[in-house]
PDB file of N, CA and C in Angstrom:
ATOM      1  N   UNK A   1     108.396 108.521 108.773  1.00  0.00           N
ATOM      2  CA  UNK A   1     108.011 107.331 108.032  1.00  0.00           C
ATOM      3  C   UNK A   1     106.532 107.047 108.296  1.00  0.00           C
ATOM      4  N   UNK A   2     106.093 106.866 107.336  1.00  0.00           N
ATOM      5  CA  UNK A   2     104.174 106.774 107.488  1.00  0.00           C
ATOM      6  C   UNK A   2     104.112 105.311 108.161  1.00  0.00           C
ATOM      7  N   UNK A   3     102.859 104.747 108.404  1.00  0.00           N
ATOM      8  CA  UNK A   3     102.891 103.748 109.142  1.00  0.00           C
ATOM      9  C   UNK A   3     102.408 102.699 107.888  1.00  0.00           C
ATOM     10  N   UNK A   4     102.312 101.615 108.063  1.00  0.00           N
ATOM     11  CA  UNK A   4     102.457 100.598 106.961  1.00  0.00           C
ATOM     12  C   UNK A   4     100.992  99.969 107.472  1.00  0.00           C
ATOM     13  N   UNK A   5     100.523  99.581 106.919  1.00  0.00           N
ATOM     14  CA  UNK A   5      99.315  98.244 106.784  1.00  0.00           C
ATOM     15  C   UNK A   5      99.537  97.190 107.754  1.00  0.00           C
ATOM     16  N   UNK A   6     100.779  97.074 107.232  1.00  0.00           N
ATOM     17  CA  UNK A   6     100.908  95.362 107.958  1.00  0.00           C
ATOM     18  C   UNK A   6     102.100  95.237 108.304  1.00  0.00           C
ATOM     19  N   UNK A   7     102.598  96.376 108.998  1.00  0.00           N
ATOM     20  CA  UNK A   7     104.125  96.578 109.365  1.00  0.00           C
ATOM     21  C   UNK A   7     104.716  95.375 110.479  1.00  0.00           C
ATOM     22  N   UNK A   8     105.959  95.247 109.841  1.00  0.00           N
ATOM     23  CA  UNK A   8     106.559  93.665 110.166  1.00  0.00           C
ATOM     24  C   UNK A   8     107.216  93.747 111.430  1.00  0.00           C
ATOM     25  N   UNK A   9     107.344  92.898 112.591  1.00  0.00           N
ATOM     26  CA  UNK A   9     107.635  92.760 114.079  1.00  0.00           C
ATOM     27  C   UNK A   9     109.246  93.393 113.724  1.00  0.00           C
ATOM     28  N   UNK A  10     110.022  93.512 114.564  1.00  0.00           N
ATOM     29  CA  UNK A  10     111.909  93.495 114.715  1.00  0.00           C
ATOM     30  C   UNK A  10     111.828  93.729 116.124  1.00  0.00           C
ATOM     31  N   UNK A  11     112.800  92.654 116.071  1.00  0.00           N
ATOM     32  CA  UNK A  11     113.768  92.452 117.986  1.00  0.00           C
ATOM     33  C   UNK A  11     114.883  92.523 118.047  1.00  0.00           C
ATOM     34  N   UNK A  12     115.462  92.374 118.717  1.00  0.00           N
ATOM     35  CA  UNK A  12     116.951  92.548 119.531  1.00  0.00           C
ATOM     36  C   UNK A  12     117.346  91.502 120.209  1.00  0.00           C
ATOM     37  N   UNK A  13     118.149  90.734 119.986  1.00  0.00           N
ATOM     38  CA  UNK A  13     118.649  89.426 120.483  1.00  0.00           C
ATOM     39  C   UNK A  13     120.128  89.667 120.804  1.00  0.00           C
ATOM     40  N   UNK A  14     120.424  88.061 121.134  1.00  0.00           N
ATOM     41  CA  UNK A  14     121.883  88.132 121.509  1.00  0.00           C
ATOM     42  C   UNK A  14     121.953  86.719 120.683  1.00  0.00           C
ATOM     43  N   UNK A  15     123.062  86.638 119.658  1.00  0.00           N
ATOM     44  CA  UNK A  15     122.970  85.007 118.759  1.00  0.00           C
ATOM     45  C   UNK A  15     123.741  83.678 120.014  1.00  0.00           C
ATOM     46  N   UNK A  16     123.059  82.991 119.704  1.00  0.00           N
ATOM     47  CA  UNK A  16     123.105  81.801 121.076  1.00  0.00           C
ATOM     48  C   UNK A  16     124.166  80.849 120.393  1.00  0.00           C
ATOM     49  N   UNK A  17     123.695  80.594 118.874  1.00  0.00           N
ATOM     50  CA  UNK A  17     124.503  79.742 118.168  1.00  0.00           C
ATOM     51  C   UNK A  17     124.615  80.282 116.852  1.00  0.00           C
ATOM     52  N   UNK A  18     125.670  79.888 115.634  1.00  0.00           N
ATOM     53  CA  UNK A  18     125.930  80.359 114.350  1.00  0.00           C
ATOM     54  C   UNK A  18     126.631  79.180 113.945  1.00  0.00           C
ATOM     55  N   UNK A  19     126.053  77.943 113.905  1.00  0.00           N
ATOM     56  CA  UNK A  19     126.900  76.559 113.554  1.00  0.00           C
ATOM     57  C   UNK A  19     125.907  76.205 112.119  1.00  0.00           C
ATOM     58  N   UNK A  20     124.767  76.462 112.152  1.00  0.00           N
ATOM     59  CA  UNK A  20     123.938  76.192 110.581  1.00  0.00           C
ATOM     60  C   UNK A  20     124.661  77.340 109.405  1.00  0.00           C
ATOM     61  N   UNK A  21     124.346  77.049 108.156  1.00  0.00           N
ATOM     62  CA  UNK A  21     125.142  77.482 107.035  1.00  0.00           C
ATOM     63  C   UNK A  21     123.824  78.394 106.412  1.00  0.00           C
ATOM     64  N   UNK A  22     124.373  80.159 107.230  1.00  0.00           N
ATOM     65  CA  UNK A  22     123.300  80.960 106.532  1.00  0.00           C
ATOM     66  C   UNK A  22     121.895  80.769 107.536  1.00  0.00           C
ATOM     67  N   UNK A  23     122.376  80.379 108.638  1.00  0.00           N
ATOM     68  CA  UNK A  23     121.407  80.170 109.942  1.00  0.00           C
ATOM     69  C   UNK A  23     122.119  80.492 111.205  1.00  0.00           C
ATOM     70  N   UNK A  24     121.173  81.329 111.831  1.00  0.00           N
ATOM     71  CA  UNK A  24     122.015  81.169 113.639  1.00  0.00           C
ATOM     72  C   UNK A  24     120.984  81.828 114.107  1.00  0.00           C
ATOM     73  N   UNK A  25     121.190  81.019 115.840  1.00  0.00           N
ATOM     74  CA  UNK A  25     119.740  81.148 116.680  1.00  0.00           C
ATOM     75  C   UNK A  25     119.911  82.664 117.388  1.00  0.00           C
ATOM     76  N   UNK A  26     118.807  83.310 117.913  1.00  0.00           N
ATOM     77  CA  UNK A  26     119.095  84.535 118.025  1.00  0.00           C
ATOM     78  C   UNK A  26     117.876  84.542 119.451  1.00  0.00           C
ATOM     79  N   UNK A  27     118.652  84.670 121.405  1.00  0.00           N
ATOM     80  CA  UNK A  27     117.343  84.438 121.820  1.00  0.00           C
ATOM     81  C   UNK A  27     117.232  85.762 122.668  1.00  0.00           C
ATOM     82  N   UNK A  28     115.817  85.890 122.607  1.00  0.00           N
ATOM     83  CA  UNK A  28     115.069  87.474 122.715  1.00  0.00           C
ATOM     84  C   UNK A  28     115.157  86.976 123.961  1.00  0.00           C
ATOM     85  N   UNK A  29     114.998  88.077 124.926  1.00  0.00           N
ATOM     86  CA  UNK A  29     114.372  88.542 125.902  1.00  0.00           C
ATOM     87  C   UNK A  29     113.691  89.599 126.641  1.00  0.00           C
ATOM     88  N   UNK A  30     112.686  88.934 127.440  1.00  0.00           N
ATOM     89  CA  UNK A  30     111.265  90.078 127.449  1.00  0.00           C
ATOM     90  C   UNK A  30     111.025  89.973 128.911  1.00  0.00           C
ATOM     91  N   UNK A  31     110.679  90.887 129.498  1.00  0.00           N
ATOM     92  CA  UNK A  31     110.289  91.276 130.720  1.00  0.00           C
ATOM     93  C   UNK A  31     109.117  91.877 130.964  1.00  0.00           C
ATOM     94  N   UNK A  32     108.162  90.908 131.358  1.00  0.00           N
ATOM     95  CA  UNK A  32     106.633  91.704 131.836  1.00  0.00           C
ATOM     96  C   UNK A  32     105.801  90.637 132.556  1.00  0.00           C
ATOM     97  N   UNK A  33     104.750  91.271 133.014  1.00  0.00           N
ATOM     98  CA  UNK A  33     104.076  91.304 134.235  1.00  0.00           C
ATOM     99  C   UNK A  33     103.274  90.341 134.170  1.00  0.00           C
ATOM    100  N   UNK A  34     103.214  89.007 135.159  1.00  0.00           N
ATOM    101  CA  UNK A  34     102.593  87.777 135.116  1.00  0.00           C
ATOM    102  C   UNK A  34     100.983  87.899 134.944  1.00  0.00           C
ATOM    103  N   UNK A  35     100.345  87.041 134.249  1.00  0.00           N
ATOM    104  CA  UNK A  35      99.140  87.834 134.139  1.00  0.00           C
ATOM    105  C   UNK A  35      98.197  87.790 135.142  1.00  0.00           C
ATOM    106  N   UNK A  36      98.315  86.717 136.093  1.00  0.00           N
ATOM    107  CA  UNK A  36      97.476  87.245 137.569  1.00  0.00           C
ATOM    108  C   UNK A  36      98.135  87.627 138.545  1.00  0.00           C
ATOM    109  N   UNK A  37      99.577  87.524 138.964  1.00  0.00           N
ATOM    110  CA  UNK A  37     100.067  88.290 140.224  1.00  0.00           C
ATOM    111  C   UNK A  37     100.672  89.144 139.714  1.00  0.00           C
ATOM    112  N   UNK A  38     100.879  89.455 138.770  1.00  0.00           N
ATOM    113  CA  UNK A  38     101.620  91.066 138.451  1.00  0.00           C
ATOM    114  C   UNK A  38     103.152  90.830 138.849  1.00  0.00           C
ATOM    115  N   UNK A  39     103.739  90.169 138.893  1.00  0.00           N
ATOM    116  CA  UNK A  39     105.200  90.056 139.435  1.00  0.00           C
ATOM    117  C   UNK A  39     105.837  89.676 138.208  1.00  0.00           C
ATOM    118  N   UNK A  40     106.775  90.698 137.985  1.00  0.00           N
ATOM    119  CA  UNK A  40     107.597  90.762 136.661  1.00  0.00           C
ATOM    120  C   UNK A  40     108.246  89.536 136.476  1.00  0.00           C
ATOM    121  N   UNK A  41     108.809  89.065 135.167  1.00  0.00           N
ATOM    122  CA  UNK A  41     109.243  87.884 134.868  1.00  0.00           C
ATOM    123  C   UNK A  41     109.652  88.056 133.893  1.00  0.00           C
ATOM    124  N   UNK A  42     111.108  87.373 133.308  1.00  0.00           N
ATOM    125  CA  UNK A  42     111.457  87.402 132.267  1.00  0.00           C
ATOM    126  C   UNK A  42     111.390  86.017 131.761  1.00  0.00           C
ATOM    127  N   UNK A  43     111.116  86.416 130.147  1.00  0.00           N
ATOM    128  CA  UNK A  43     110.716  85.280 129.276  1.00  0.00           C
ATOM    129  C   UNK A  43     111.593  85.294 128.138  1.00  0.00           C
ATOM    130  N   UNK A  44     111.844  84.199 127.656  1.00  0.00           N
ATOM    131  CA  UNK A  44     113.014  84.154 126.601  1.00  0.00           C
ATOM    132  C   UNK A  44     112.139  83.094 125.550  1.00  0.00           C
ATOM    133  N   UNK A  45     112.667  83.329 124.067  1.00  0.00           N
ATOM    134  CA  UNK A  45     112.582  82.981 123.123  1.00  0.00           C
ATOM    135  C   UNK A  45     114.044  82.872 122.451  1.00  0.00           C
ATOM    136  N   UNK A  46     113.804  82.099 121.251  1.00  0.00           N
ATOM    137  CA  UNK A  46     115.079  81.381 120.584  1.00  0.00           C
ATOM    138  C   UNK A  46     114.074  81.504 118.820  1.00  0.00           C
ATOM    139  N   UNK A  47     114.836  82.540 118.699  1.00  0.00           N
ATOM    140  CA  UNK A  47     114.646  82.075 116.843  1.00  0.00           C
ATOM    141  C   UNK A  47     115.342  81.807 115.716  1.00  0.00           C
ATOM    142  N   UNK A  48     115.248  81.251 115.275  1.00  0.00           N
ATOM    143  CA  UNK A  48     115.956  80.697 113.844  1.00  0.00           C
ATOM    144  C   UNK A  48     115.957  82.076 112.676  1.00  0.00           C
ATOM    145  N   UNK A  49     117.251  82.134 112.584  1.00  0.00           N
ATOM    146  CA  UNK A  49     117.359  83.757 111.854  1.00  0.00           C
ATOM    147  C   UNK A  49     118.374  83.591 110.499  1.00  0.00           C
ATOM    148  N   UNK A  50     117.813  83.444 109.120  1.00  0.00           N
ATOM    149  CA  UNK A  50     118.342  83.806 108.263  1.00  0.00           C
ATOM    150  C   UNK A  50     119.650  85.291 108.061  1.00  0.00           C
ATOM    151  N   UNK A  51     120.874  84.495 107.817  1.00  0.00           N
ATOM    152  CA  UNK A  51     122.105  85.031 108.138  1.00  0.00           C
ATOM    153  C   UNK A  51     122.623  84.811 106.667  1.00  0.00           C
ATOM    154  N   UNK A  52     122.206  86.181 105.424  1.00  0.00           N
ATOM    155  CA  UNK A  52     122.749  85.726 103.997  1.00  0.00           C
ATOM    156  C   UNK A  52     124.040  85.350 104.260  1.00  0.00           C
ATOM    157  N   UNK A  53     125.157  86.507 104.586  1.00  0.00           N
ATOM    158  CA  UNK A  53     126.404  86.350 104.576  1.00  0.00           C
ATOM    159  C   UNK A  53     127.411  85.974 105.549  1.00  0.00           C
ATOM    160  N   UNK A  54     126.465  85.041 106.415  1.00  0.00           N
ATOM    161  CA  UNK A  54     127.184  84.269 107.769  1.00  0.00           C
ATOM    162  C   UNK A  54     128.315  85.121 108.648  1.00  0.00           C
ATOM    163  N   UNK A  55     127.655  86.263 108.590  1.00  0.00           N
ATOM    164  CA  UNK A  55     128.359  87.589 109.406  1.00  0.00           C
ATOM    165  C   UNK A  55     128.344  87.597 110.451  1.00  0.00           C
ATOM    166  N   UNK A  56     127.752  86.568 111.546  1.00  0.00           N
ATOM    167  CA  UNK A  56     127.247  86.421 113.053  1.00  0.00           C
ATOM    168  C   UNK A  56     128.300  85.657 113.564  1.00  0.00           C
ATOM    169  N   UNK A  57     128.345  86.090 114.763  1.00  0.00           N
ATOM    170  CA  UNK A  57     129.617  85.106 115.709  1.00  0.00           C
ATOM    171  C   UNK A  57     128.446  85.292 117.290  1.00  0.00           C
ATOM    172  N   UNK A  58     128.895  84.175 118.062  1.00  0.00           N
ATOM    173  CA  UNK A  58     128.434  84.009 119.132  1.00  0.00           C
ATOM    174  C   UNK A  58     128.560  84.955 119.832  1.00  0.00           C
ATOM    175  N   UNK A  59     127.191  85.405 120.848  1.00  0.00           N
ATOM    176  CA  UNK A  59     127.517  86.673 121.457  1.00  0.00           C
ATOM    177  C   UNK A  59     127.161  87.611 120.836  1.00  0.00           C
ATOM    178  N   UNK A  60     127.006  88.061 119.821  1.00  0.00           N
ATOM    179  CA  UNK A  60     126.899  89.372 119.265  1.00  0.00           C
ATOM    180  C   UNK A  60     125.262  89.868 119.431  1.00  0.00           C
ATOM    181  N   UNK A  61     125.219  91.249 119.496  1.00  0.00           N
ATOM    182  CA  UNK A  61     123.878  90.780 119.570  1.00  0.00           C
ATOM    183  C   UNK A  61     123.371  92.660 118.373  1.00  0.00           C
ATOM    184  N   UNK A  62     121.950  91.447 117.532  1.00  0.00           N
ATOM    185  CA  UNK A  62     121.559  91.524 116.544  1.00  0.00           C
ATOM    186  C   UNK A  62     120.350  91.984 116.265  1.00  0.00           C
ATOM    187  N   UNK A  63     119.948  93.164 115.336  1.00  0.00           N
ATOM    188  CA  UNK A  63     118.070  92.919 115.227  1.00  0.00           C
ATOM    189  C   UNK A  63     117.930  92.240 113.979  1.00  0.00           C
ATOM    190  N   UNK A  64     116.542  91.622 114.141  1.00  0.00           N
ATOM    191  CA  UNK A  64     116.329  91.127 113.454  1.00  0.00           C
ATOM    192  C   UNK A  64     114.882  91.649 113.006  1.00  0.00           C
ATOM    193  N   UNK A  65     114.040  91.006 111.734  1.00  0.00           N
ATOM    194  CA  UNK A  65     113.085  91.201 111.408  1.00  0.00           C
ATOM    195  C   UNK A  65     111.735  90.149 110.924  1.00  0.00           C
ATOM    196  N   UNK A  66     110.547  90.266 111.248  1.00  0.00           N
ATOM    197  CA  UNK A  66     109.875  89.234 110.949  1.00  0.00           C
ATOM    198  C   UNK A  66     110.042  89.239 109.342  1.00  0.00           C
ATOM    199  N   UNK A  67     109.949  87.772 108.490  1.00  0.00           N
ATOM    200  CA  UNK A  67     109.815  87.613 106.865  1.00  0.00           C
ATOM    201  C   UNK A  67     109.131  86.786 106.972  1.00  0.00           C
ATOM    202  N   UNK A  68     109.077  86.142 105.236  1.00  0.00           N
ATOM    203  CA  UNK A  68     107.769  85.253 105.113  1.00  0.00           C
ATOM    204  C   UNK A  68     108.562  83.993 105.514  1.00  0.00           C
ATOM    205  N   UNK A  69     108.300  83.168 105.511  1.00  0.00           N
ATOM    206  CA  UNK A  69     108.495  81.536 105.825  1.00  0.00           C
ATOM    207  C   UNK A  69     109.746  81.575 104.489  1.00  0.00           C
ATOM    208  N   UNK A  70     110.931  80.994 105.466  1.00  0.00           N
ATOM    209  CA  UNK A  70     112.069  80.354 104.610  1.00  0.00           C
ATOM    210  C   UNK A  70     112.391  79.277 104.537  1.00  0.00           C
ATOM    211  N   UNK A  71     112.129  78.020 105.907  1.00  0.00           N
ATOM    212  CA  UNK A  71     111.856  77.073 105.657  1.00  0.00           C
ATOM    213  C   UNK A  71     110.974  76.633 107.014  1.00  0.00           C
ATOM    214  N   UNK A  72     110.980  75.083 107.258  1.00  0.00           N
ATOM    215  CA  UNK A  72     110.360  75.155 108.195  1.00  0.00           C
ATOM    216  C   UNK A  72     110.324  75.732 109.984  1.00  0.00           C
ATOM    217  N   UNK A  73     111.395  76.166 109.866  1.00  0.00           N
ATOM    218  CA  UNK A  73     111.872  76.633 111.496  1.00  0.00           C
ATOM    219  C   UNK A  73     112.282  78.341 111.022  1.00  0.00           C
ATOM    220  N   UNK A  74     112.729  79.103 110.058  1.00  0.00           N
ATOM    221  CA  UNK A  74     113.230  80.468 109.962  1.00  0.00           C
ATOM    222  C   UNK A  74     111.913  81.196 109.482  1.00  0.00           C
ATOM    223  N   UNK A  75     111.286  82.571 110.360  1.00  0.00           N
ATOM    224  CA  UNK A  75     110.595  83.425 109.857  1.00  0.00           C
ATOM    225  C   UNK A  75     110.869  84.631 110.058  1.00  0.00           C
ATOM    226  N   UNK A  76     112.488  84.692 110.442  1.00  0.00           N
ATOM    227  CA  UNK A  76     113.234  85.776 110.777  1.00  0.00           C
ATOM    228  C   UNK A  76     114.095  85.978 109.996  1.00  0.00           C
ATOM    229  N   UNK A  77     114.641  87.180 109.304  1.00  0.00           N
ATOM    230  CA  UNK A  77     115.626  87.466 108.738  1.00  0.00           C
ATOM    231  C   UNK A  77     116.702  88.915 109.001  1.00  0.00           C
ATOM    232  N   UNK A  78     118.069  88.867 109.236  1.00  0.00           N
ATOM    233  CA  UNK A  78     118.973  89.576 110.308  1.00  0.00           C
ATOM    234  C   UNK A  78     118.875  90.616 109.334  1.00  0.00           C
ATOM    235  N   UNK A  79     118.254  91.759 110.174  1.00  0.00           N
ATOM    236  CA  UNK A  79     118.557  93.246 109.846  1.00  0.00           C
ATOM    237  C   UNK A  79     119.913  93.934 109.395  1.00  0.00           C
ATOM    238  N   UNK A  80     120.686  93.936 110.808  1.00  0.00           N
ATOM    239  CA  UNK A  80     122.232  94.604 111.433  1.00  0.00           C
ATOM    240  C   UNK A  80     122.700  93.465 112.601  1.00  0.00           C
ATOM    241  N   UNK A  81     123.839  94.278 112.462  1.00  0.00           N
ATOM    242  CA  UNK A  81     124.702  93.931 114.030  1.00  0.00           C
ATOM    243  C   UNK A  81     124.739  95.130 114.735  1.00  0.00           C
ATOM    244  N   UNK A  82     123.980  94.801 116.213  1.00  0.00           N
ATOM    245  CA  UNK A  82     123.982  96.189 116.736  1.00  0.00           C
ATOM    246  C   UNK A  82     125.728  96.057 117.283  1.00  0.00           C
ATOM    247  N   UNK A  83     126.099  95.226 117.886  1.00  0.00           N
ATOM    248  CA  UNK A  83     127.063  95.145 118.802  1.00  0.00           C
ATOM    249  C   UNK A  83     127.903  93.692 118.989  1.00  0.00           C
ATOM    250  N   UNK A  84     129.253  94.075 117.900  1.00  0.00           N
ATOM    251  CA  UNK A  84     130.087  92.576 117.685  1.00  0.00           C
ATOM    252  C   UNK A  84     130.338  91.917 119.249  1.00  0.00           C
ATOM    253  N   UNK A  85     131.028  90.916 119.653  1.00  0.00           N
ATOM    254  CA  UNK A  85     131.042  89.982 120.805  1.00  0.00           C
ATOM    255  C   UNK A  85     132.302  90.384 120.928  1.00  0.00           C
ATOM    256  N   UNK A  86     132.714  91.013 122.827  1.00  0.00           N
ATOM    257  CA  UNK A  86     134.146  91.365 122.857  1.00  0.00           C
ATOM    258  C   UNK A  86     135.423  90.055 122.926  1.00  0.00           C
TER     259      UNK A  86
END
C-alpha cells in the first residue's frame, strides 16, 4: 500500500462504555517514557467513537480510526472488532 499524504491516525482500545445511540467510549492506552526522568508511564485516553451499527458491548476491544468532526466530542470512527468481551 503506497503511503498517503495525509494518512489518518488508528488505535486499539478497549470500549469503556456503549450507553449513547451510535456512540461508545473507547480508552487507549500508551506506554512511554516521562520526558525528563525517563521512567515509563502509562497514559490513557477516552474517545468518543462513532458506532454506525451499535455492534459494541463493554469490554470488547476495538480499532478505531481518526475522521472528520461528527459532532462536538466524536473524531473517531470504529474500524473492526478485534476481540468480542468473554
Amino acid at each position: 500500500m503506497s503511503e498517503e499524504r495525509n494518512s489518518r491516525k488508528v488505535r486499539q482500545g478497549v470500549v469503556v462504555s456503549a450507553a449513547g445511540d451510535k456512540t461508545c467510549v473507547v480508552e487507549i492506552k500508551e506506554r512511554k517514557p516521562h520526558a525528563v526522568y525517563g521512567k515509563m508511564m502509562t497514559t490513557s485516553k477516552k474517545l468518543h467513537v462513532h458506532d454506525e451499527k451499535n455492534e459494541t458491548n463493554v469490554g470488547d476491544t476495538v480499532r478505531v480510526m481518526e475522521t472528520r468532526p461528527l459532532s462536538k466530542t466524536k473524531h473517531w470512527r470504529l474500524l473492526n472488532i478485534v476481540e468480542k468481551a468473554k
